[in-house]
Protein backbone atom coordinates (compact mmCIF):
# COMPACT_ATOMS: atom_id res chain seq x y z
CA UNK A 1 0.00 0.00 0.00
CA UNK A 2 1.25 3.49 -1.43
CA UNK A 3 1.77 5.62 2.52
CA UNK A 4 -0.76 9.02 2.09
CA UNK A 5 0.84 12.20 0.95
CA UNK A 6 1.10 14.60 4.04
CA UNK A 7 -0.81 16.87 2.07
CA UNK A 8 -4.35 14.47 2.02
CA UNK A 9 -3.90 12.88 5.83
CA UNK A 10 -7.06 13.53 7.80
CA UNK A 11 -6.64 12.55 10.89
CA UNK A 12 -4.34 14.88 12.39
CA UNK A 13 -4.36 16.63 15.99
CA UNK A 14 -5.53 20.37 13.94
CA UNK A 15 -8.04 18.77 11.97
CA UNK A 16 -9.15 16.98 14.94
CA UNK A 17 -9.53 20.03 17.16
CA UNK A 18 -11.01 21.44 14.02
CA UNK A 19 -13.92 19.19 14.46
CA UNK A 20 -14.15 19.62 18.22
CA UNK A 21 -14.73 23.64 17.50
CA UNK A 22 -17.05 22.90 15.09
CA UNK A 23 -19.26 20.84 16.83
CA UNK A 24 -19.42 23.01 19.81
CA UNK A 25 -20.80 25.80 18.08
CA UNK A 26 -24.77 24.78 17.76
CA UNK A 27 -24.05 23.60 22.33
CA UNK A 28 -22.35 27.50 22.73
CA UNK A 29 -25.94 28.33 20.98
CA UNK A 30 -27.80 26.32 23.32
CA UNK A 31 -25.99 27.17 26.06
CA UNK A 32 -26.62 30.61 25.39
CA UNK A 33 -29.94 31.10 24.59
CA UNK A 34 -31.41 27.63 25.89
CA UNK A 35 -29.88 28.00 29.64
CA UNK A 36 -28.34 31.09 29.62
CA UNK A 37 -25.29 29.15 31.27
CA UNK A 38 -22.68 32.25 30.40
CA UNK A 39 -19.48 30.52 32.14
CA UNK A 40 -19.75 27.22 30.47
CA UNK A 41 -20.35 29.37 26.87
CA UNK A 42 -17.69 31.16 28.20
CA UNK A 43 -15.39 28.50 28.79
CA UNK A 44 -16.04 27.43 24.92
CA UNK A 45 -14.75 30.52 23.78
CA UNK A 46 -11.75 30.50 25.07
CA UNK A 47 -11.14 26.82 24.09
CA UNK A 48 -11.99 27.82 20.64
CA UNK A 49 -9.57 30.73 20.99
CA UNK A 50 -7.04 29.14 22.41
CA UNK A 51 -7.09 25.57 20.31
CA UNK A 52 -7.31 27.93 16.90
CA UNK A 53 -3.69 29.09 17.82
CA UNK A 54 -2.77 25.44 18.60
CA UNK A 55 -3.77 23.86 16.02
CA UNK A 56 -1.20 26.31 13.60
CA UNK A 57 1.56 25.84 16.15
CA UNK A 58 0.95 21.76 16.22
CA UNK A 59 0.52 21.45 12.35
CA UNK A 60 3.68 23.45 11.84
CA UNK A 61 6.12 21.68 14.68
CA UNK A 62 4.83 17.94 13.56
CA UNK A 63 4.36 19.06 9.99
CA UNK A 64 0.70 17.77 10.14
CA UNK A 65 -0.86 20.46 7.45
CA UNK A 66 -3.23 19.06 5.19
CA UNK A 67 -5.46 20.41 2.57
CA UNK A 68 -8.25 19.43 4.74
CA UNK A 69 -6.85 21.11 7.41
CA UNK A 70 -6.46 24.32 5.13
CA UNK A 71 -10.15 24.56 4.23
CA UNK A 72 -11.87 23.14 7.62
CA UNK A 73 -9.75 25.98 9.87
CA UNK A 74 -10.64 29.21 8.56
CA UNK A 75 -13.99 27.79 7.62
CA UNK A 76 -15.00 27.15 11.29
CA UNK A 77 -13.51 30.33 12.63
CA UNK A 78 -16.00 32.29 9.98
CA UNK A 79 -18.62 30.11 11.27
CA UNK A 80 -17.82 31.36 15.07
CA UNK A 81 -17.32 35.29 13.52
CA UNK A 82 -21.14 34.33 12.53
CA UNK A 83 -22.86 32.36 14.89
CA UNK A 84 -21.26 34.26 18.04
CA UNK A 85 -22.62 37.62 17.08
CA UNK A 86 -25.59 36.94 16.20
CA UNK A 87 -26.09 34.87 19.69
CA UNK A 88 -24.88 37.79 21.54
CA UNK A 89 -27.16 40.38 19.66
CA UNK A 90 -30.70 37.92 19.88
CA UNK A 91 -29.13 37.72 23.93
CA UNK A 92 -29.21 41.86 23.87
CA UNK A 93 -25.40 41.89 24.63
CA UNK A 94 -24.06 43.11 21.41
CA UNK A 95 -26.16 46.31 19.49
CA UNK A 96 -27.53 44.96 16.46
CA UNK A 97 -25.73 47.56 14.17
CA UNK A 98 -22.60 45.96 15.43
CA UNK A 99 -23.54 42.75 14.47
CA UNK A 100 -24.89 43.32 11.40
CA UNK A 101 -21.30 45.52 10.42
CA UNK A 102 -19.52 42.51 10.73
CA UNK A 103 -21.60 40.21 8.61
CA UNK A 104 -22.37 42.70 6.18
CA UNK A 105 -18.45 43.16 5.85
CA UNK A 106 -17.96 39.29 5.41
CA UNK A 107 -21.30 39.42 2.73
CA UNK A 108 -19.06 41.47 0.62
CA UNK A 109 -16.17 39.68 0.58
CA UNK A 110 -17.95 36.61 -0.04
CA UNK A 111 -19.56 38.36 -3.55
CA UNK A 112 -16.07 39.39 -4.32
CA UNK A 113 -15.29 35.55 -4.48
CA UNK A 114 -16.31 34.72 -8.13
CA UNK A 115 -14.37 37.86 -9.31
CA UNK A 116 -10.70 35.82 -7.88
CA UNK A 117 -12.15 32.67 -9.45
CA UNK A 118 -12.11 34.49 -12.87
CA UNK A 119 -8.98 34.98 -12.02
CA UNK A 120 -8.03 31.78 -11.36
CA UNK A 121 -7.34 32.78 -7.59
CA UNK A 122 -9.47 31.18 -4.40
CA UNK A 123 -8.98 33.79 -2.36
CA UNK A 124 -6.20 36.53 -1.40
CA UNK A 125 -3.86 36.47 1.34
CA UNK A 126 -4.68 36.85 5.39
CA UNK A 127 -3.36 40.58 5.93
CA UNK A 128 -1.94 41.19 9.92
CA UNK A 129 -4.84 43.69 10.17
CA UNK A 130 -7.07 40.93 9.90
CA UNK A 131 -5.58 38.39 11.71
CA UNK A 132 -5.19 40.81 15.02
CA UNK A 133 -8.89 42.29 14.42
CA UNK A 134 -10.15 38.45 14.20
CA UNK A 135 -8.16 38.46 17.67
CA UNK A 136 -9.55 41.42 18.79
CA UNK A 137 -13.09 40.38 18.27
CA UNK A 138 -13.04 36.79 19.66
CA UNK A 139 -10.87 37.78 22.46
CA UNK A 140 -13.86 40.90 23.17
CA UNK A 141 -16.38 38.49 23.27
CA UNK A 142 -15.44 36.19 26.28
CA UNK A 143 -14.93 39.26 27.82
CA UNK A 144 -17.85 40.97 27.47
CA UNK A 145 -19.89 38.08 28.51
CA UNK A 146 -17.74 37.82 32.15
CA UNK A 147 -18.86 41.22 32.35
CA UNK A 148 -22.24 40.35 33.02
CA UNK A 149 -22.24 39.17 36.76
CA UNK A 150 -22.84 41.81 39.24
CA UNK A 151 -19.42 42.22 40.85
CA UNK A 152 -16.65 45.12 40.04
CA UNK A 153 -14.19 42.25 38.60
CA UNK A 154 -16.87 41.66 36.31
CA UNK A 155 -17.79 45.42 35.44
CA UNK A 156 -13.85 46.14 34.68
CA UNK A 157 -13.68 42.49 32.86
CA UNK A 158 -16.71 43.85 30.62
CA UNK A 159 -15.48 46.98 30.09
CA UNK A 160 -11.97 45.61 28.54
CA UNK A 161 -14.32 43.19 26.57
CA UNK A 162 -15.87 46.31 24.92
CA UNK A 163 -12.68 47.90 24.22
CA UNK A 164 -11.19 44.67 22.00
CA UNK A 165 -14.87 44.45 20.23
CA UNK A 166 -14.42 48.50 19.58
CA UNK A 167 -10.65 47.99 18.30
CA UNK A 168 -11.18 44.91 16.36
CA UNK A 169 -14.36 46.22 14.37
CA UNK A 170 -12.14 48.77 13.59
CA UNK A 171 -9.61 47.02 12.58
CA UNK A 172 -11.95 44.33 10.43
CA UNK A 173 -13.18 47.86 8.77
CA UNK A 174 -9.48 48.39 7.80
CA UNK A 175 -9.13 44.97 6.45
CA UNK A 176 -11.42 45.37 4.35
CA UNK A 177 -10.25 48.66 2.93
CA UNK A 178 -7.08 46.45 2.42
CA UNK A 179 -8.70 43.82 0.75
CA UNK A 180 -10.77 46.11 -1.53
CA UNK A 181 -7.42 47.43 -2.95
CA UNK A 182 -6.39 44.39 -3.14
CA UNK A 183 -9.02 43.31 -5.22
CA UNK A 184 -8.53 46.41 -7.65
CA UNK A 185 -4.91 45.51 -8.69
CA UNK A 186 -5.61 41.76 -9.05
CA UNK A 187 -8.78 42.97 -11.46
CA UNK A 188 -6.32 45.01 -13.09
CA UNK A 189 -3.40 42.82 -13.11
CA UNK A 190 -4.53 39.24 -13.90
CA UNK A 191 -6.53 38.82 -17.10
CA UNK A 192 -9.68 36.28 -16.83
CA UNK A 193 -9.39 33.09 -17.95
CA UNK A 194 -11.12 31.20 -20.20
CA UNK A 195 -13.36 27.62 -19.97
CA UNK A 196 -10.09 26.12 -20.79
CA UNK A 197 -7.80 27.36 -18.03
CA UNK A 198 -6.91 25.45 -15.22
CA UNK A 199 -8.88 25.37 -11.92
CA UNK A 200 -8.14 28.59 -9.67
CA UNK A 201 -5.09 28.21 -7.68
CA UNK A 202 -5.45 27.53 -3.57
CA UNK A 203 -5.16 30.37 -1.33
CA UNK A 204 -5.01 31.59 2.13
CA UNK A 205 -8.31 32.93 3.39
CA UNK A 206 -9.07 36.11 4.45
């Protein structure tokens, strides 16, 4: 038997914790607005923070990236930038014009998708902006939500919460600006291809 080419393993300790973040979304949900149990969606949080900085580190020291790995990874952490502020806005934590900034941000770059294909491009490289305003925002949430016990720990916790969620939307605004520009010089740059061409090339996602 041929061994599998790193590149199409499966099981591998990211992809695996991959899975584990993805399936706790819909109990973070419940847990939110089923039993309004804020510590244990709280802890989830911060697992999902912390584990989607581990799972990088681990596939990069025991060289266990995958292609798998490459499209399961971002696509659960847009699935949390979803779900999680949406559950805090139906909770009335988060304004709704918040909320709806961020997905309407992530709505446009999701139309701007067929333009790269044309291109024969998947997407366009994670800029630092948006990597530290992702950050920003999932470390602001966790935070927030402490902030809602009645005790002055949980008042100052709270208010730091709402000072990430204020920096990163800023920042995730500024991404985009990026990523708009972006978008102009690969339009201008890269010709379209035709039926014939080959199938866009893999990217990183933004």
């Amino acid at each position: 038997m041929e061994p599998v080419l790193a590149q199409n393993r499966v099981l591998t300790v990211p992809n695996v914790l991959s899975v584990i973040r993805l399936a706790l979304i819909p109990v973070f949900v419940y847990l939110m607005l089923g039993t309004h149990a804020y510590g244990w969606a709280v802890a989830i949080l911060m697992f999902s923070g912390v584990s989607d900085w581990a799972d990088g580190k681990i596939a990069r020291l025991l060289d266990q990236s995958s292609r798998l790995g490459m499209l399961l990874d971002p696509a659960v952490d847009r699935l949390y930038m979803v779900t999680v502020p949406i559950v805090f806005a139906i909770s009335g934590i988060a304004p709704w014009w918040f909320v709806l900034t961020l997905l309407a941000r992530d709505a446009i770059l999701a139309g701007t998708l067929p333009l790269l294909w044309s291109r024969g491009l998947s997407a366009l490289p994670v800029s630092y902006v948006g990597k530290a305003a992702t950050f920003a925002l999932m470390s602001g949430f966790p935070l927030v939500l402490l902030g809602r016990w009645d005790a002055l720990w949980s008042r100052v916790v709270g208010a730091c919460g709402w000072a990430f969620l204020g920096w990163g939307l800023y920042m995730y605004l500024w991404a985009f600006v990026l990523y708009l520009v972006q978008m102009v010089l690969v339009m201008r740059q890269l010709p379209k291809l035709n039926r014939q061409s080959s199938a866009p090339k893999a990217g990183d996602h933004g």
